[in-house]
Protein backbone atom coordinates (compact mmCIF):
# COMPACT_ATOMS: atom_id res chain seq x y z
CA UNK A 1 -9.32 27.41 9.16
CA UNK A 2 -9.02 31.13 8.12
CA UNK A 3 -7.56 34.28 9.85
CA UNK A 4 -4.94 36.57 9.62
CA UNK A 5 -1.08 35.62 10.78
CA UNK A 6 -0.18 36.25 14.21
CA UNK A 7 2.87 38.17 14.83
CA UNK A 8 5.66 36.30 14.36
CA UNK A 9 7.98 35.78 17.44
CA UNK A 10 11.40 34.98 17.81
CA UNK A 11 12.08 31.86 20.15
CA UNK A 12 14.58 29.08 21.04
CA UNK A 13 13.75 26.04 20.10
CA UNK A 14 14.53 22.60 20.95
CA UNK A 15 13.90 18.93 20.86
CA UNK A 16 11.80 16.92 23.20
CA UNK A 17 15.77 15.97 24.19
CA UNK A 18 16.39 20.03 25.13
CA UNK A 19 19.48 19.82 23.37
CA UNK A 20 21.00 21.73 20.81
CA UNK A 21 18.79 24.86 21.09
CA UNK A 22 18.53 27.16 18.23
CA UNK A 23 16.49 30.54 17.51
CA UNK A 24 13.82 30.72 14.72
CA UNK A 25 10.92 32.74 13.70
CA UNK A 26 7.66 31.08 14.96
CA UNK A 27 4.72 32.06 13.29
CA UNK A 28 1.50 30.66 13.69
CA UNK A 29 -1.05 30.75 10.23
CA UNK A 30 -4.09 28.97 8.71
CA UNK A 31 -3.80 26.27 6.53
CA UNK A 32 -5.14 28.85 3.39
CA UNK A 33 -2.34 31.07 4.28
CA UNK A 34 0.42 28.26 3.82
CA UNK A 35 1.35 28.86 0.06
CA UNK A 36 1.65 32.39 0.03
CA UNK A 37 4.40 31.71 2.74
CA UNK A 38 6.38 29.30 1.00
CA UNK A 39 6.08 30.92 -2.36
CA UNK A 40 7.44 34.20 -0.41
CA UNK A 41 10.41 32.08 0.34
CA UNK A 42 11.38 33.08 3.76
CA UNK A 43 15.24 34.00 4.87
CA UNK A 44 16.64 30.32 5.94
CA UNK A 45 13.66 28.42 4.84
CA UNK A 46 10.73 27.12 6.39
CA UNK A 47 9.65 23.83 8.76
CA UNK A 48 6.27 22.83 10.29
CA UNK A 49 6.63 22.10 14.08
CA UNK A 50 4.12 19.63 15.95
CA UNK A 51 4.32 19.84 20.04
CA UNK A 52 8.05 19.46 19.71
CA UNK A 53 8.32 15.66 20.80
CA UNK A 54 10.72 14.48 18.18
CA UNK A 55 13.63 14.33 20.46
CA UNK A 56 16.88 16.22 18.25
CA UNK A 57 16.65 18.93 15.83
CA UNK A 58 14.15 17.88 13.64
CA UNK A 59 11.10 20.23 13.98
CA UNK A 60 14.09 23.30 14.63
CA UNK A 61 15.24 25.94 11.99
CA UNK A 62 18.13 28.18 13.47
CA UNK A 63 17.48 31.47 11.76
CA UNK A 64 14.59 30.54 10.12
CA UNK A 65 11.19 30.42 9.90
CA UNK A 66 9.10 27.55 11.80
CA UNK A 67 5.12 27.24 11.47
CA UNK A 68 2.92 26.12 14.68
CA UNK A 69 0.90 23.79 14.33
CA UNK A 70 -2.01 24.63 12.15
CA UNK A 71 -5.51 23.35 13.65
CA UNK A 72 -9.02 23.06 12.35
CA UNK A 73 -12.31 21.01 12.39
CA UNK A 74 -12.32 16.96 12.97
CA UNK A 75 -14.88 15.33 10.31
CA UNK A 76 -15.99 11.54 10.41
CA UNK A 77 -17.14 9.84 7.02
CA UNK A 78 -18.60 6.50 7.52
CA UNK A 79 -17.61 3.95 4.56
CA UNK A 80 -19.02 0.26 3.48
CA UNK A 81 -15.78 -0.85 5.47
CA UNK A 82 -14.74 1.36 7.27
CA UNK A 83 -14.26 4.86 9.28
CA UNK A 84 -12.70 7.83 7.90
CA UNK A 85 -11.78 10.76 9.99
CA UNK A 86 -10.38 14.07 8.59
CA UNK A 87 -8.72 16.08 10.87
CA UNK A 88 -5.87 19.25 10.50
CA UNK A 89 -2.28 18.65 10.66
CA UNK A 90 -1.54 20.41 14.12
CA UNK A 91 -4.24 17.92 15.87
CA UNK A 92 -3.35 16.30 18.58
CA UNK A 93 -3.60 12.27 18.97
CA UNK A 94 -5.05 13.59 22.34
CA UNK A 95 -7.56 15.53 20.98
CA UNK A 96 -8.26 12.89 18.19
CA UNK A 97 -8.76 10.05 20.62
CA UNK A 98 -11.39 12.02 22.70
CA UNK A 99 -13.07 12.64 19.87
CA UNK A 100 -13.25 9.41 18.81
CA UNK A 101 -13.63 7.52 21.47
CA UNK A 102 -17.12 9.53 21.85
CA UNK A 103 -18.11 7.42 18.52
CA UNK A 104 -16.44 4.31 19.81
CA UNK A 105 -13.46 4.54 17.66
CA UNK A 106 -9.38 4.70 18.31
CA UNK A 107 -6.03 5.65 16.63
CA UNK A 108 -4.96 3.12 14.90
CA UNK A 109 -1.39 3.87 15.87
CA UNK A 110 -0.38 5.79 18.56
CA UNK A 111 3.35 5.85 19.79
CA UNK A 112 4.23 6.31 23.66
CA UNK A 113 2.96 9.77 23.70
CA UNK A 114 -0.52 10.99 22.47
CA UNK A 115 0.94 14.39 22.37
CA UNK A 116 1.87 14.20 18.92
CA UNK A 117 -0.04 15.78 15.86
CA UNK A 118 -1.11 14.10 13.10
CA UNK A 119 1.35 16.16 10.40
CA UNK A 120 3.75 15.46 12.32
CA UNK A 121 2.96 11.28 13.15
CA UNK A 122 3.04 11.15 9.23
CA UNK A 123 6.15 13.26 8.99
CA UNK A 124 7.89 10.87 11.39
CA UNK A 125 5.91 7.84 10.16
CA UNK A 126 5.46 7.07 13.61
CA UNK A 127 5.07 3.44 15.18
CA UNK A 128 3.10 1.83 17.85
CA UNK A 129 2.62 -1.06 19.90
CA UNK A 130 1.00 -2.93 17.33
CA UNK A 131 3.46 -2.37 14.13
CA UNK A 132 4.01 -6.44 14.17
CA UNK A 133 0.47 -6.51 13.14
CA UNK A 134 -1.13 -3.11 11.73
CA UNK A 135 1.83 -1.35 10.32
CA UNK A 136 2.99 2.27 11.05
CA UNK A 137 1.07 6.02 11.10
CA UNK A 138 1.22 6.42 6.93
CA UNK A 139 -0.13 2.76 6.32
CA UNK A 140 -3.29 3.85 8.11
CA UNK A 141 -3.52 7.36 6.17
CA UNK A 142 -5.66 7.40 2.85
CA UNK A 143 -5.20 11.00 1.84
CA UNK A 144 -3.24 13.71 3.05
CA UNK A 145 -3.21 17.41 1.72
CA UNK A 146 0.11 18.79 0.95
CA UNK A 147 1.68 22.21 0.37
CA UNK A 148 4.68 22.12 -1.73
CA UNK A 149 7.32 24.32 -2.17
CA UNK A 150 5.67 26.04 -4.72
CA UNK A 151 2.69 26.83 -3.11
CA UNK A 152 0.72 24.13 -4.87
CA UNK A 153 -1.62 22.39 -2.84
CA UNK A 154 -2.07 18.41 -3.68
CA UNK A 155 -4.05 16.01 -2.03
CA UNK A 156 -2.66 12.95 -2.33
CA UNK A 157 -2.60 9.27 -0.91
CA UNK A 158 -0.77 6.03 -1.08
CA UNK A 159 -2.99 5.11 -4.63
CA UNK A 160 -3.59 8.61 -5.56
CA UNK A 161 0.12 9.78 -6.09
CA UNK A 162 2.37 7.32 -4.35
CA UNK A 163 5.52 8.54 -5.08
CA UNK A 164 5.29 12.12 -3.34
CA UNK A 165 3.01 10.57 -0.44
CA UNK A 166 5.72 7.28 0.18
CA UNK A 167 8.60 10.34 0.24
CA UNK A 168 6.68 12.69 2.79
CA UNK A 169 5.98 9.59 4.63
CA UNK A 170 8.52 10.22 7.44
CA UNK A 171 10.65 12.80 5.37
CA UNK A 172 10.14 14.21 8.49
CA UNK A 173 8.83 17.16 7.01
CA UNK A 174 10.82 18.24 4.19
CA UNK A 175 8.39 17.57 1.07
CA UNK A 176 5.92 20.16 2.20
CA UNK A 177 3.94 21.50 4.96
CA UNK A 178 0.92 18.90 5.87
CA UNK A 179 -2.22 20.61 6.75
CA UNK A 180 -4.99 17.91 6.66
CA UNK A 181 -4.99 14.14 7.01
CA UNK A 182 -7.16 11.08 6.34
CA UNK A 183 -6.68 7.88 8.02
CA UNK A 184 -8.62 4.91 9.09
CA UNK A 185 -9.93 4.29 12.47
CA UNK A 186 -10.51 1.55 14.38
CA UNK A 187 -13.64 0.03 16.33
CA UNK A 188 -12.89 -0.95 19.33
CA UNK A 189 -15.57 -2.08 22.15
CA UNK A 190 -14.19 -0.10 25.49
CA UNK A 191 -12.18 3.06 26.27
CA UNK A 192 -9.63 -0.49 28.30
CA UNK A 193 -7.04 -2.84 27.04
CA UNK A 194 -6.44 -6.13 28.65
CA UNK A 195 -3.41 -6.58 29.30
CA UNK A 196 -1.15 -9.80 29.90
CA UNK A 197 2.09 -9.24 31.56
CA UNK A 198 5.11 -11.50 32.50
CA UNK A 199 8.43 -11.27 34.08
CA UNK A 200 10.71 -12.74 31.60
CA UNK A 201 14.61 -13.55 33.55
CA UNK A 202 16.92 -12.86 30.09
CA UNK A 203 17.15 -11.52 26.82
CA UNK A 204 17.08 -14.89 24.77
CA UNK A 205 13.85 -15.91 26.87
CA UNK A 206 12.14 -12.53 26.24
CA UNK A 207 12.67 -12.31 21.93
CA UNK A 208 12.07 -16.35 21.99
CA UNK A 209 8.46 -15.67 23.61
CA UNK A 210 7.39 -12.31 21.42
CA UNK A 211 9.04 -14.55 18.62
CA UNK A 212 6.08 -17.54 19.17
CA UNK A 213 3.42 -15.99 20.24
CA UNK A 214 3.11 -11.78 19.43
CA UNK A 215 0.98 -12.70 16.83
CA UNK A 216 -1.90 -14.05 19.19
CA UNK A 217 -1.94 -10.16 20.54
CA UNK A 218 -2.51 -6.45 18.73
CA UNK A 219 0.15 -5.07 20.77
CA UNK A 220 3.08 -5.96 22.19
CA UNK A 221 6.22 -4.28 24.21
CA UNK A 222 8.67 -5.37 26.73
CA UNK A 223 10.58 -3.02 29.52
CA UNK A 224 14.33 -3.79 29.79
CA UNK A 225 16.80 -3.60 32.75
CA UNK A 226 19.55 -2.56 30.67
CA UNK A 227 21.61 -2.47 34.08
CA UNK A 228 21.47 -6.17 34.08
CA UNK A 229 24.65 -8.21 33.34
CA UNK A 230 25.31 -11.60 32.76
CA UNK A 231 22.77 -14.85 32.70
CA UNK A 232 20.48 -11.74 33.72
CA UNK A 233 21.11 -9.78 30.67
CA UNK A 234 18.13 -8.45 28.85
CA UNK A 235 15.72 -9.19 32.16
CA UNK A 236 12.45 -7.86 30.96
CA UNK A 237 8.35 -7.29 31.39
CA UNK A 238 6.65 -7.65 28.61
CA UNK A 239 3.27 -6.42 28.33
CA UNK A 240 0.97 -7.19 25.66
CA UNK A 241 -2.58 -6.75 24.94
CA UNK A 242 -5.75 -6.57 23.26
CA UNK A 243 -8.67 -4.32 23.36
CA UNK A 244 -11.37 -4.86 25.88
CA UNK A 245 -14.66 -6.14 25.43
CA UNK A 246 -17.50 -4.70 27.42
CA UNK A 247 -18.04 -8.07 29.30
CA UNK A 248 -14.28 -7.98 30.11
CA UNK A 249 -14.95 -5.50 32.45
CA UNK A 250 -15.91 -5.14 36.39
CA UNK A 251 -15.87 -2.73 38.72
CA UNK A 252 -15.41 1.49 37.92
CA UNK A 253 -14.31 0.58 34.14
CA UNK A 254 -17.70 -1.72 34.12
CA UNK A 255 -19.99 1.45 34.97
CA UNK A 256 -18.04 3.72 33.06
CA UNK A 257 -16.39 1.47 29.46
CA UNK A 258 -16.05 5.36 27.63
CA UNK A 259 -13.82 7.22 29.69
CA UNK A 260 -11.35 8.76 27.63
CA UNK A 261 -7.43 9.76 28.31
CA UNK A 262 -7.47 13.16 30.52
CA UNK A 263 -4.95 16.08 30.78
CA UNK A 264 -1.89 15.49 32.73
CA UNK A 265 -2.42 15.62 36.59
CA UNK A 266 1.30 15.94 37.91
CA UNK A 267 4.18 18.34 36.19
CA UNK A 268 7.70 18.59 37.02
CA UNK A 269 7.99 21.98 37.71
CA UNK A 270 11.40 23.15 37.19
CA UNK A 271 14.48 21.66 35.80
CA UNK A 272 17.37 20.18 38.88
CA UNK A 273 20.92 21.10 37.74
CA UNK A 274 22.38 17.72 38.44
CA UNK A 275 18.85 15.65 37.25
CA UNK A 276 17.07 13.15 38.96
CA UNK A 277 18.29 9.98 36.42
CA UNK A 278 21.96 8.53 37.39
CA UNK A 279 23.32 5.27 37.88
CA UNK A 280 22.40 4.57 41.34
CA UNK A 281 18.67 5.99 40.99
CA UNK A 282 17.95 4.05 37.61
CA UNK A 283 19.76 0.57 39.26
CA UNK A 284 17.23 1.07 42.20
CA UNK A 285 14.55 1.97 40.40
CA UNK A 286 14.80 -1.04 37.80
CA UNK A 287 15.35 -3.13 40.45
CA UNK A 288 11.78 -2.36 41.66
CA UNK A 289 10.23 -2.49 38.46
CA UNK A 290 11.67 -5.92 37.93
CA UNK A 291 10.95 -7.73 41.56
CA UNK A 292 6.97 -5.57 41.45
CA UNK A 293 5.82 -6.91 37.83
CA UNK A 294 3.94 -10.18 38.36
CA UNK A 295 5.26 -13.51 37.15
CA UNK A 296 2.22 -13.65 34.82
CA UNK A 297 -1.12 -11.97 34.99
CA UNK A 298 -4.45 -10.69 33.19
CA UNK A 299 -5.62 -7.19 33.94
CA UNK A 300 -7.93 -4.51 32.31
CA UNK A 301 -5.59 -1.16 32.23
CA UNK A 302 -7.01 1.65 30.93
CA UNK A 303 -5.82 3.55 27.34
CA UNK A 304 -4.08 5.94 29.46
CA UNK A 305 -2.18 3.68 31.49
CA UNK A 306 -1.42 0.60 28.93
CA UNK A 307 -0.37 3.04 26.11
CA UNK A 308 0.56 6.73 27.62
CA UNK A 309 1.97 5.97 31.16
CA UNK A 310 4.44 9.15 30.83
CA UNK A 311 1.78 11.37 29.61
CA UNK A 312 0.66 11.54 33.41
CA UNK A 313 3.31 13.69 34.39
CA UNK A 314 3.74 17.12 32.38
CA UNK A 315 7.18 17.61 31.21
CA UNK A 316 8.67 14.98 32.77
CA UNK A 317 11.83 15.37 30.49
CA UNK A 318 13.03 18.14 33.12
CA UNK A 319 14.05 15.12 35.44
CA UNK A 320 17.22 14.32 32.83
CA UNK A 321 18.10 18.00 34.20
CA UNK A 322 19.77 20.84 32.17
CA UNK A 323 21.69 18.83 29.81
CA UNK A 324 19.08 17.10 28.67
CA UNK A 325 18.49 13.60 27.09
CA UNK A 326 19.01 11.66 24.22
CA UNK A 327 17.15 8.68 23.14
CA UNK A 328 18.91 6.50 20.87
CA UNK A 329 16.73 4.08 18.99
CA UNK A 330 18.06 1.68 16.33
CA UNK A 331 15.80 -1.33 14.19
CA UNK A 332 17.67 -4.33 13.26
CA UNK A 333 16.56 -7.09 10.94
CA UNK A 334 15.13 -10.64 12.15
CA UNK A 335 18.55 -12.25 10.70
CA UNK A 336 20.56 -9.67 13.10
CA UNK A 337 18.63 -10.06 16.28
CA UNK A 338 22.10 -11.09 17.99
CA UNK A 339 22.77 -7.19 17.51
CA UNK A 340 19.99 -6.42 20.42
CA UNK A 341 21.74 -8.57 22.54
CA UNK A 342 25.44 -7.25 21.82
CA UNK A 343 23.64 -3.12 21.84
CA UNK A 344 22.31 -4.17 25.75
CA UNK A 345 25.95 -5.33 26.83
CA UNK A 346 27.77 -2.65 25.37
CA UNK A 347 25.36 -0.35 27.20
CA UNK A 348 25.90 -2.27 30.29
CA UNK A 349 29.41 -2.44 29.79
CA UNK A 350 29.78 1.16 29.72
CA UNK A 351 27.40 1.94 32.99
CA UNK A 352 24.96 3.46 31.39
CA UNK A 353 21.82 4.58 33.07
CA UNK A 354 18.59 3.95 30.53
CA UNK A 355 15.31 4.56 32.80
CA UNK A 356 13.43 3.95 29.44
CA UNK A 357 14.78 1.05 27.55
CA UNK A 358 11.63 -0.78 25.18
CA UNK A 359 12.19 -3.34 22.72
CA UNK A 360 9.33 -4.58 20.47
CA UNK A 361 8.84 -6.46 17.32
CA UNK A 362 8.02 -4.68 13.70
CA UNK A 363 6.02 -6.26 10.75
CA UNK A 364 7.06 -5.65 7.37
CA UNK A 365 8.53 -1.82 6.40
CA UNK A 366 6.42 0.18 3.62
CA UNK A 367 7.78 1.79 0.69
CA UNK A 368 8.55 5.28 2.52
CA UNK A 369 11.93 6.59 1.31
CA UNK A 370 12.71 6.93 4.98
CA UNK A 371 10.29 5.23 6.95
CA UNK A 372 12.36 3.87 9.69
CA UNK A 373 10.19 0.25 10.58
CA UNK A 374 12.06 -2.86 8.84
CA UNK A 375 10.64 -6.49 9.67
CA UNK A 376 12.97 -6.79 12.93
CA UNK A 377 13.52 -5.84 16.34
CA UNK A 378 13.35 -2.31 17.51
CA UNK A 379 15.31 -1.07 20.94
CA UNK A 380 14.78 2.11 22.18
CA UNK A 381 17.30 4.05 24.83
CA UNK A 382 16.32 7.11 27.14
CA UNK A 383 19.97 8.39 27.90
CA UNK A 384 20.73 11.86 29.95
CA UNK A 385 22.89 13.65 27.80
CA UNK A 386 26.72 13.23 28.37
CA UNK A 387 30.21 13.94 26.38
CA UNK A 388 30.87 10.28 27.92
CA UNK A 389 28.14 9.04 25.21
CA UNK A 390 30.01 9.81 22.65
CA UNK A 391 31.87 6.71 22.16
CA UNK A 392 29.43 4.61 22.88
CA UNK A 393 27.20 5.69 20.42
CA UNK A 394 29.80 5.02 17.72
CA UNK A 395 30.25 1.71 18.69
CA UNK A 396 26.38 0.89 18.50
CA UNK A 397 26.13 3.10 14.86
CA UNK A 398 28.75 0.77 13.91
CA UNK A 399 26.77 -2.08 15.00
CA UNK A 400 23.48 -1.18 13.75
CA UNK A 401 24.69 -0.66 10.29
CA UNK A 402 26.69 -3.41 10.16
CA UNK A 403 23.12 -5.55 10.99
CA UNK A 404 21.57 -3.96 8.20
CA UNK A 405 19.55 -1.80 10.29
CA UNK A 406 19.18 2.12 10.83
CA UNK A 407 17.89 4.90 13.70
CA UNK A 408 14.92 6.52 14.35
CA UNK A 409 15.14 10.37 12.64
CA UNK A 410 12.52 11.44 15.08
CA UNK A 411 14.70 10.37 18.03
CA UNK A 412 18.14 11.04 16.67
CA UNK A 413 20.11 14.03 17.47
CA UNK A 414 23.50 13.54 16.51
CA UNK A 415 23.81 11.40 13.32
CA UNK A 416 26.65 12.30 10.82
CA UNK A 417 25.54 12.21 6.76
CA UNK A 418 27.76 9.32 6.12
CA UNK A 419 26.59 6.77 8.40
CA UNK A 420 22.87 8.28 7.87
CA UNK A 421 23.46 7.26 3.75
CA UNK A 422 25.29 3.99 4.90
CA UNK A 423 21.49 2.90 6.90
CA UNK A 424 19.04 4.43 4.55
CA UNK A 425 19.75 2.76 1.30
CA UNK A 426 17.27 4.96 -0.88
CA UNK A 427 18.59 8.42 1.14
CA UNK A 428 19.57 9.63 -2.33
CA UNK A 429 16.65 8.59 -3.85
CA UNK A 430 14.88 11.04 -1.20
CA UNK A 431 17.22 13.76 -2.06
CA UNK A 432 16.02 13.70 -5.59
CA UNK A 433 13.03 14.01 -4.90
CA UNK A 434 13.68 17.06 -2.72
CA UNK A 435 15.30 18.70 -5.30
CA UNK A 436 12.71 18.26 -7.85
CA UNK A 437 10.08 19.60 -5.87
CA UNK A 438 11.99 22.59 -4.06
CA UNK A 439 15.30 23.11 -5.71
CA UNK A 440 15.86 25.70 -4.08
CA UNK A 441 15.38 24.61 -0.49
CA UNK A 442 12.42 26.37 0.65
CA UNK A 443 12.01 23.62 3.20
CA UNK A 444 14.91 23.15 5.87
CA UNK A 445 15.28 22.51 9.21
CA UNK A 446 18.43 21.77 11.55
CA UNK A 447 18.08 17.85 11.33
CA UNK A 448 17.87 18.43 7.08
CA UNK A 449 21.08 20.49 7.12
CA UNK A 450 22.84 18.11 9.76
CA UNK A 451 21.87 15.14 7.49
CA UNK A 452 23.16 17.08 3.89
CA UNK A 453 19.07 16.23 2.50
C-alpha cells in the first residue's frame, strides 16, 4: 500500500473493556511509510492498534502516537502441502475468512471475535477453539514482515529468525510494527461446523469428559454458570465440533455449503448508565441457558454461529454500561486443574455476575517469550467493572500464580509488574530483547509502561 499520511487526530482511546481511557495521536499510514515514523521517533513513542478488541490498555499510548491499522492486498500461494495466504497487518479475520472461504479455505485460528487483525492476532498470539489440537495464531504463521525500531524492515519466521519472531509472538506489540503476515490455511469442505453439545451438571463431570475425549474433536469449549454453588458448581454446556462435510448437510446450508460470516445485523446503540449485566439478570439468564441446551445433540451450526455468536450484535460491550468491563482470564497447568475449581467458588462466593464465563483445554505452549497458552486449562471471566473487584482479583492472582499459571495480556487491564514477572518466567528475557532492539523505547504503549517492559 502507498499514499501519503492522513492528518493525524487526537482521540481517546480505550480497550474493548472502555476502561482506563487515555488520549493519543492516531495517525493512519502505509506500510512503506512505517520506518520513516519510527526512525523520527515520535514524542511518547509509538504502538500499532488493531480494531481495539484487546480488552485493557494494550493497543493505548496516552500522549503518544498510535498507528491504525495498515491494510493492503490478500495474495494466495498454493504449495506441495499446503495454502499460503499473505495478507496486511490491519486485515481483518472477517475480511480474511470471506476471502477465503471463496477458495474453500478457513483461519486456522480464530478467537471469539473475527474482528481482530492479523498484526494484532500475532501480537496477542491469539487462541481458538482448537488450541488442544492446532496450537495458537503464531504456530500457524510462516513469515511475518517486521518494522523495528530502527526503521529496518525484516521478514522473518519461526525458521528464518526465531528469536525476534518467538519475542513478537504475543509481545503484544512492542518488538515492532507488523505490516504483513503469512500463515497457513486450512481446507475445509463447507462454510458449517457440526456441532455436538451436552449439558454437563458439575465442574468435575465437565473437565473429566473434555479430559477423555477432546481429542476425538478440532474444537472444543464449554459455557459455565459461574452463579452455581455447591454439587452444582461448575454446571456447564460444552460444545464441540468438527467441520462439516458437504453430505452432512440438509436443508438451506445443503443448497447454499459457501455462505460466508456477514456484517453485524443488531447494535446496541447507546451506552445505559446503570448496564444491562447484574446479579439478578445474569442468574436468570444462566438459568435459561442451562435448562434450554439439550442433554446431548448433533447439529450443523453455521461459522458464524458456532465460532462468532457475539459478533451478531455491534458493540455489544455498551450493555456492561459506562463503567465498563473487565475480563479476567487466567491458564493453569494440567497438575493445577483443582485451581479452576477453587477460581469458580471464589467467584461465586463473592456474587459475582460473569455473563461470559468459557473454559477450554490448551495443547502444548510454543516458545513465545510471552505467549500466554501452557498445556492446561484456560477460564475466561466477562466482569462489569467494579471497585468491589478489587479484592477478588487478588485472591485469584494469588491463586493463579501459585498453580504455576499466568493471565491473558490481551484481556488484562490491571496487572501490577511484580505479579506479571512472578507468571511469566522469561519476562526478563523479553525485556532484553526490547532493549536491544529499541533502547531507547521507540515502542510503548499504556499496558508496556503499566507492566515496567
Amino acid at each position: 500500500m502507498t499514499g501519503p499520511m492522513t492528518q493525524p487526530s487526537i482521540r481517546l482511546l480505550t480497550g474493548w473493556g472502555r476502561t482506563a481511557p487515555t488520549a493519543a495521536r492516531v495517525v493512519e499510514i502505509a506500510a512503506d511509510e512505517v520506518p520513516s515514523l519510527l526512525r523520527g521517533r515520535p514524542r511518547r513513542g509509538v504502538v500499532a492498534r488493531g480494531l481495539g478488541r484487546s480488552y485493557g490498555d494494550a493497543a493505548q499510548n496516552a500522549g503518544g502516537t498510535v498507528l491504525a491499522p495498515i491494510t493492503g492486498p490478500t495474495q494466495l500461494h498454493a504449495t506441495d502441502d499446503s495454502t499460503l495466504v499473505t495478507a496486511a497487518a490491519g486485515t481483518s479475520l472477517h475480511e480474511l475468512m470471506r476471502t477465503l472461504l471463496d477458495h474453500r479455505l478457513f483461519v486456522p485460528v480464530t478467537p471469539g471475535t473475527r474482528y481482530v487483525t492479523l498484526g494484532g492476532a500475532m501480537a496477542a498470539d491469539i487462541h481458538g477453539k482448537n488450541h488442544h489440537r492446532d496450537g495458537s495464531f503464531a504456530d500457524q504463521v510462516v513469515a511475518l514482515e517486521l518494522v523495528t525500531a530502527d526503521g529496518a524492515v525484516h521478514t522473518i519466521g519461526p525458521e528464518s529468525d526465531p528469536a525476534l519472531f518467538w519475542a513478537t509472538a504475543g509481545g503484544m506489540g512492542l518488538t515492532g510494527v507488523i505490516t504483513e503476515v503469512t500463515l497457513r490455511a486450512l481446507p475445509v469442505e463447507s462454510a458449517y461446523v457440526r456441532v455436538h453439545t451436552e449439558r454437563v451438571p458439575d465442574l468435575d463431570s465437565l473437565m473429566r469428559t473434555m479430559r477423555a475425549s477432546d481429542h476425538e474433536y478440532r474444537y472444543s469449549v464449554a459455557w459455565i454458570d459461574t452463579l452455581a454453588r455447591g454439587r452444582a458448581l461448575g454446571r456447564s454446556v460444552l460444545t464441540r465440533g468438527d467441520h462439516a462435510r458437504l453430505d452432512e448437510l440438509t436443508g438451506a446450508a445443503g443448497r447454499h455449503p459457501w455462505s460466508s460470516p456477514r456484517d453485524p445485523r443488531l447494535a446496541v446503540p447507546l451506552t445505559p448508565p446503570a448496564g444491562l449485566v447484574s446479579g439478578p439478570s445474569v442468574r436468570a439468564f444462566n438459568e435459561l441457558w442451562f435448562r434450554k441446551a439439550p442433554r446431548d445433540r448433533v447439529d450443523v451450526q453455521s461459522i458464524a454461529s458456532f465460532f462468532h455468536p457475539l459478533d451478531l450484535v455491534a458493540g455489544w460491550n455498551r450493555l456492561y454500561g459506562r463503567g465498563g468491563l473487565v475480563q479476567y482470564q487466567l491458564v493453569v497447568p494440567d497438575d493445577a486443574e483443582a485451581a479452576v475449581g477453587e477460581a469458580l467458588r471464589l467467584l461465586s462466593d463473592a456474587g459475582q455476575p460473569s455473563f461470559l464465563a468459557v473454559l477450554k483445554r490448551f495443547g502444548a505452549g510454543n516458545p513465545g517469550l510471552l505467549s500466554f497458552p501452557i498445556a492446561g486449562w484456560t477460564l475466561a471471566l466477562d466482569l462489569p467493572a467494579s471497585p468491589e473487584l478489587a479484592s477478588l482479583f487478588r485472591s485469584l492472582d494469588t491463586l493463579v500464580a501459585d498453580a504455576g499459571g499466568r493471565l491473558y495480556l490481551a484481556k488484562d487491564s490491571r496487572l501490577g509488574p511484580d505479579m506479571f514477572d512472578q507468571m511469566y518466567d522469561r519476562a526478563e528475557e523479553f525485556r532484553k530483547v526490547r532493549h536491544e532492539l529499541d533502547p531507547d523505547g521507540v515502542l510503548r504503549s499504556d499496558l508496556a509502561r503499566r507492566l515496567h517492559l
